[in-house]
C-alpha atoms as a PDB file:
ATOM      1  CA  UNK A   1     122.647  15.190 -73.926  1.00  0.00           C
ATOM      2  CA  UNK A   2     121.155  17.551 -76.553  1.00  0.00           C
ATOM      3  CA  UNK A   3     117.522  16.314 -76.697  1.00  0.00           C
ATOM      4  CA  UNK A   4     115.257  18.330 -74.328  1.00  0.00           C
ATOM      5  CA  UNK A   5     112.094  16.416 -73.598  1.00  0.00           C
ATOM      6  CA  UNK A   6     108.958  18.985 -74.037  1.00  0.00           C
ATOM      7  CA  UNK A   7     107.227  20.046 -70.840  1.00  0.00           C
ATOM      8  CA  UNK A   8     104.159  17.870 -70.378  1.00  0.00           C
ATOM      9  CA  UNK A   9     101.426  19.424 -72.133  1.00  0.00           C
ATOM     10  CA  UNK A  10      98.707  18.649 -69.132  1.00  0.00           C
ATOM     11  CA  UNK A  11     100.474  20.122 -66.411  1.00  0.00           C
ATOM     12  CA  UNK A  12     103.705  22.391 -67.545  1.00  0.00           C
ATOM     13  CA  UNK A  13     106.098  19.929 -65.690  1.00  0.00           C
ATOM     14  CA  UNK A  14     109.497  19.672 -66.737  1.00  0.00           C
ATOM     15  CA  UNK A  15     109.747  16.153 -65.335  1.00  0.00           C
ATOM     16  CA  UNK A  16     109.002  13.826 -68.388  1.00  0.00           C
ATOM     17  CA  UNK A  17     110.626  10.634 -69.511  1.00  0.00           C
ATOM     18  CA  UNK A  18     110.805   8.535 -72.226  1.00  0.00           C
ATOM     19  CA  UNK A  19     108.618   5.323 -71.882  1.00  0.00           C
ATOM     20  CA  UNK A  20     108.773   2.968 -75.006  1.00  0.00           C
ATOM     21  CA  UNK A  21     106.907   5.037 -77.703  1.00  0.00           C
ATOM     22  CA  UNK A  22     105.352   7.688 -75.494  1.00  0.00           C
ATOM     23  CA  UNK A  23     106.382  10.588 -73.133  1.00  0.00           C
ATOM     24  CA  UNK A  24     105.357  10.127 -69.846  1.00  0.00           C
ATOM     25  CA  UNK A  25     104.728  12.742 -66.921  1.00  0.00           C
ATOM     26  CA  UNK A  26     105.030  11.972 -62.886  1.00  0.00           C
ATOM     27  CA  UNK A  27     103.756  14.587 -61.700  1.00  0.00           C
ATOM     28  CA  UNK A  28      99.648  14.241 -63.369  1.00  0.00           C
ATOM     29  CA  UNK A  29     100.621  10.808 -64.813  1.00  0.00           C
ATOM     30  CA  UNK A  30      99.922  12.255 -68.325  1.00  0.00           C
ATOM     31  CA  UNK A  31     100.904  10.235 -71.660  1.00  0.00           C
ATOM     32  CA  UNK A  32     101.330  11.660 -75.132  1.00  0.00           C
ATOM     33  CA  UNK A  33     103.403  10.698 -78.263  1.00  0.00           C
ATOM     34  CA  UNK A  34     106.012  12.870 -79.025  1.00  0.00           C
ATOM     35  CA  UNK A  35     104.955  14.442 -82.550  1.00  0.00           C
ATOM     36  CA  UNK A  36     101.633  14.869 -80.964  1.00  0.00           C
ATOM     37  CA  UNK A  37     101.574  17.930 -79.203  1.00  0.00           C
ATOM     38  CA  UNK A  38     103.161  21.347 -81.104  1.00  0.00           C
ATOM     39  CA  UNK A  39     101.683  23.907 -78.889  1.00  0.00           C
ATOM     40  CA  UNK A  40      99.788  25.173 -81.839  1.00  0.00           C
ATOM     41  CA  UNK A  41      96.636  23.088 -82.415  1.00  0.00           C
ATOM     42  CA  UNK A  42      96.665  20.977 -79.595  1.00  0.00           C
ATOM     43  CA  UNK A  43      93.020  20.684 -78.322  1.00  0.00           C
ATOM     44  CA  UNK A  44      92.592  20.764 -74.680  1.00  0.00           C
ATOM     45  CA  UNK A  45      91.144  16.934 -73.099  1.00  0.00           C
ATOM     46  CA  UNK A  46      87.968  18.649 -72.355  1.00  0.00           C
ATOM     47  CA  UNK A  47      88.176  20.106 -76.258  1.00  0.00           C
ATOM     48  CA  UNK A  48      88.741  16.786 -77.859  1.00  0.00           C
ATOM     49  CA  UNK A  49      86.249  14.670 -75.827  1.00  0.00           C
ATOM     50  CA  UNK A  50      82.433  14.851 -75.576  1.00  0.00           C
ATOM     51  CA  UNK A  51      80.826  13.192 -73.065  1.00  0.00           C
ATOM     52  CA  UNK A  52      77.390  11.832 -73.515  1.00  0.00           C
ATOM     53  CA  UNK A  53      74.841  10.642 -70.869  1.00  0.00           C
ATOM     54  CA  UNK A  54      72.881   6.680 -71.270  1.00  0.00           C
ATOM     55  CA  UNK A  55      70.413   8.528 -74.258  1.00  0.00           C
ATOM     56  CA  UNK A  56      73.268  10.506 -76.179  1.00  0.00           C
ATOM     57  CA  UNK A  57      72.720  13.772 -74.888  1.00  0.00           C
ATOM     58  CA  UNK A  58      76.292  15.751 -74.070  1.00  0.00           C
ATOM     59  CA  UNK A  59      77.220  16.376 -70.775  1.00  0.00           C
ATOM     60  CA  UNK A  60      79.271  19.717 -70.128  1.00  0.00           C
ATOM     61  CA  UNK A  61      80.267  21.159 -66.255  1.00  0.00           C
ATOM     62  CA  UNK A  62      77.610  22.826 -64.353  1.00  0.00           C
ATOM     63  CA  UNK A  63      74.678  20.214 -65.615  1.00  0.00           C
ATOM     64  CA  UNK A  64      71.969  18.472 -63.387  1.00  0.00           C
ATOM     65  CA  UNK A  65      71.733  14.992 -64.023  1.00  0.00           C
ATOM     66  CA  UNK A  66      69.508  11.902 -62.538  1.00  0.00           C
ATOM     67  CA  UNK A  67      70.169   8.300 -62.134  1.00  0.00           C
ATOM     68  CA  UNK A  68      68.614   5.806 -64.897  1.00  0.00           C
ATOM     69  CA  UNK A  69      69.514   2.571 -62.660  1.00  0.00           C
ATOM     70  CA  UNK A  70      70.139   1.698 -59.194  1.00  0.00           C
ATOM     71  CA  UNK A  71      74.003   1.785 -58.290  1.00  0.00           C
ATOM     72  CA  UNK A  72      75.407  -0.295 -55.232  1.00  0.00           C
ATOM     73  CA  UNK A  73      77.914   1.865 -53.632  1.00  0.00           C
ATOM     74  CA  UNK A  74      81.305  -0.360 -52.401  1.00  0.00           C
ATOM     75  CA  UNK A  75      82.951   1.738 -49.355  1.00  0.00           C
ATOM     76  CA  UNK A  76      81.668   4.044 -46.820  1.00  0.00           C
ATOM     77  CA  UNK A  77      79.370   1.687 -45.337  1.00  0.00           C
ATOM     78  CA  UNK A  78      77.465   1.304 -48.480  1.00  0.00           C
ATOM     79  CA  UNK A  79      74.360   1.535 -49.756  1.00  0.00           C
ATOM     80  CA  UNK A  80      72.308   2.077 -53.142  1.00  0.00           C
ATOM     81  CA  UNK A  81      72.221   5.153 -55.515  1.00  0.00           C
ATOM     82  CA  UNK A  82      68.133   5.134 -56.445  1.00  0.00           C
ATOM     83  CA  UNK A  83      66.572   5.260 -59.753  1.00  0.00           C
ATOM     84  CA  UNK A  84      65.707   9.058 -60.152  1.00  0.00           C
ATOM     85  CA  UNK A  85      68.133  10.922 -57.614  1.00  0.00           C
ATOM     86  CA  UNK A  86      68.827  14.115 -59.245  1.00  0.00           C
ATOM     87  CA  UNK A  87      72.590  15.194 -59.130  1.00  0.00           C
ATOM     88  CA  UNK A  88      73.013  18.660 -59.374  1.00  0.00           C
ATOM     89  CA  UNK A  89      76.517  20.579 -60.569  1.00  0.00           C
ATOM     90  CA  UNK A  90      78.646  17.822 -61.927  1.00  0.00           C
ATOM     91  CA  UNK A  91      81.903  18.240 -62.995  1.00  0.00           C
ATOM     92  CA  UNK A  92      83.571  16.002 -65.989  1.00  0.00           C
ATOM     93  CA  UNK A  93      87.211  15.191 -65.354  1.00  0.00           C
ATOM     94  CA  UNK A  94      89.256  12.863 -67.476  1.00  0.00           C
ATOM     95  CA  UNK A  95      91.852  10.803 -64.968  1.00  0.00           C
ATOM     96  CA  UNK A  96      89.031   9.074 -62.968  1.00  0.00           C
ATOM     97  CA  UNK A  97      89.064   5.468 -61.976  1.00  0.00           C
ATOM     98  CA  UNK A  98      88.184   3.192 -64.726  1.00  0.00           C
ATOM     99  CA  UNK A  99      85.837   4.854 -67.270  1.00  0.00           C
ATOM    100  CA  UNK A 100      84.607   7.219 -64.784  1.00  0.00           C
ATOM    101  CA  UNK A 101      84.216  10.163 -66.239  1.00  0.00           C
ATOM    102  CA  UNK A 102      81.825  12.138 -64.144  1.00  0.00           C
ATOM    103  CA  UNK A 103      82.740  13.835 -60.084  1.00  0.00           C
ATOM    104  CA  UNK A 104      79.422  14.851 -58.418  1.00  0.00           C
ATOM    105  CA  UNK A 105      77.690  15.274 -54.669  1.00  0.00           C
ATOM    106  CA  UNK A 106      75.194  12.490 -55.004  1.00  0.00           C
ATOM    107  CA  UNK A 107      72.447  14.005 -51.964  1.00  0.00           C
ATOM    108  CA  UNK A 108      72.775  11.051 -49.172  1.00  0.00           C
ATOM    109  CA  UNK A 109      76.095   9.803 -50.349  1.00  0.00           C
ATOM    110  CA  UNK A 110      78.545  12.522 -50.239  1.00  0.00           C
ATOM    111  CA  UNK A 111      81.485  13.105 -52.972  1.00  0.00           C
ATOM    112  CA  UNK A 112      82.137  10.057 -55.894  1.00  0.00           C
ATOM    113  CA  UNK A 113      82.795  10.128 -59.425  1.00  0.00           C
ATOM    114  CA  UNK A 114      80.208   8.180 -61.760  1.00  0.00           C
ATOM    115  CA  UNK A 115      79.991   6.580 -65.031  1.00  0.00           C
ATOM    116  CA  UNK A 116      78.020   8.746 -67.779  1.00  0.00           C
ATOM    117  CA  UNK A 117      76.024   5.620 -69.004  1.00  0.00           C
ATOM    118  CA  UNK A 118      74.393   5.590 -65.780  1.00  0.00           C
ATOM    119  CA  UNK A 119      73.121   9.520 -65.712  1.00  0.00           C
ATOM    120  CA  UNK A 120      70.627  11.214 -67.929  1.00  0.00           C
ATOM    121  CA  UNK A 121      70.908  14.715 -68.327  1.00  0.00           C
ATOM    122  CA  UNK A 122      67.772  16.602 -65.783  1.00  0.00           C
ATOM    123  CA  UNK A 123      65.929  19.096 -68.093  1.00  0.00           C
END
């Protein structure tokens, strides 16, 4: 077998496979086409994407953010995320679950990831 797959581009892993049209990782569960990545101008997932908070302001790492709406937390005993808690330090990551897109210490709750549409960036 002469055809090397490329290491994934995510992680480095040697690992990938061939599913359908797209290359596949295991190890970070990573998908990518395979004409799309070079190693020359491939922009980074935090590069390509801009995350924006419920008014349209972009969100980087490091930012304070509050709540604009009341969020029932399902787990853990429960609860509800008020209007106006301030979040301080989040962190945007790219693999969370659904179209969360946001990892932060909400004060009272602990560790969760959140949805940007719910935050507004603290000035």
């Amino acid at each position: 077998m002469s055809d090397q797959l490329p290491p994934c581009p995510s992680c480095a892993s040697d690992f990938t496979y061939e599913s359908g049209a797209l290359l596949v990782c295991p190890m970070c569960g990573h998908e990518w086409s395979p004409g799309s990545f070079d190693g020359t101008d491939h922009a980074g997932p935090s590069d390509a994407r801009v995350v924006k908070d419920a008014v349209g302001n972009p969100l980087e790492d490091g930012d304070d953010v509050t709540i604009v709406k009341d969020l029932k937390v399902k787990g853990a005993g429960g609860g509800v995320v008020k209007v106006g808690t301030k979040v301080r330090g989040i962190r945007l990551i790219s693999d969370g679950v659904g179209d969360h897109d946001i990892d932060a210490k909400v004060p009272g709750f602990g560790q969760m990831q959140l949805k940007s549409s719910v935050v507004k960036k603290a000035v």
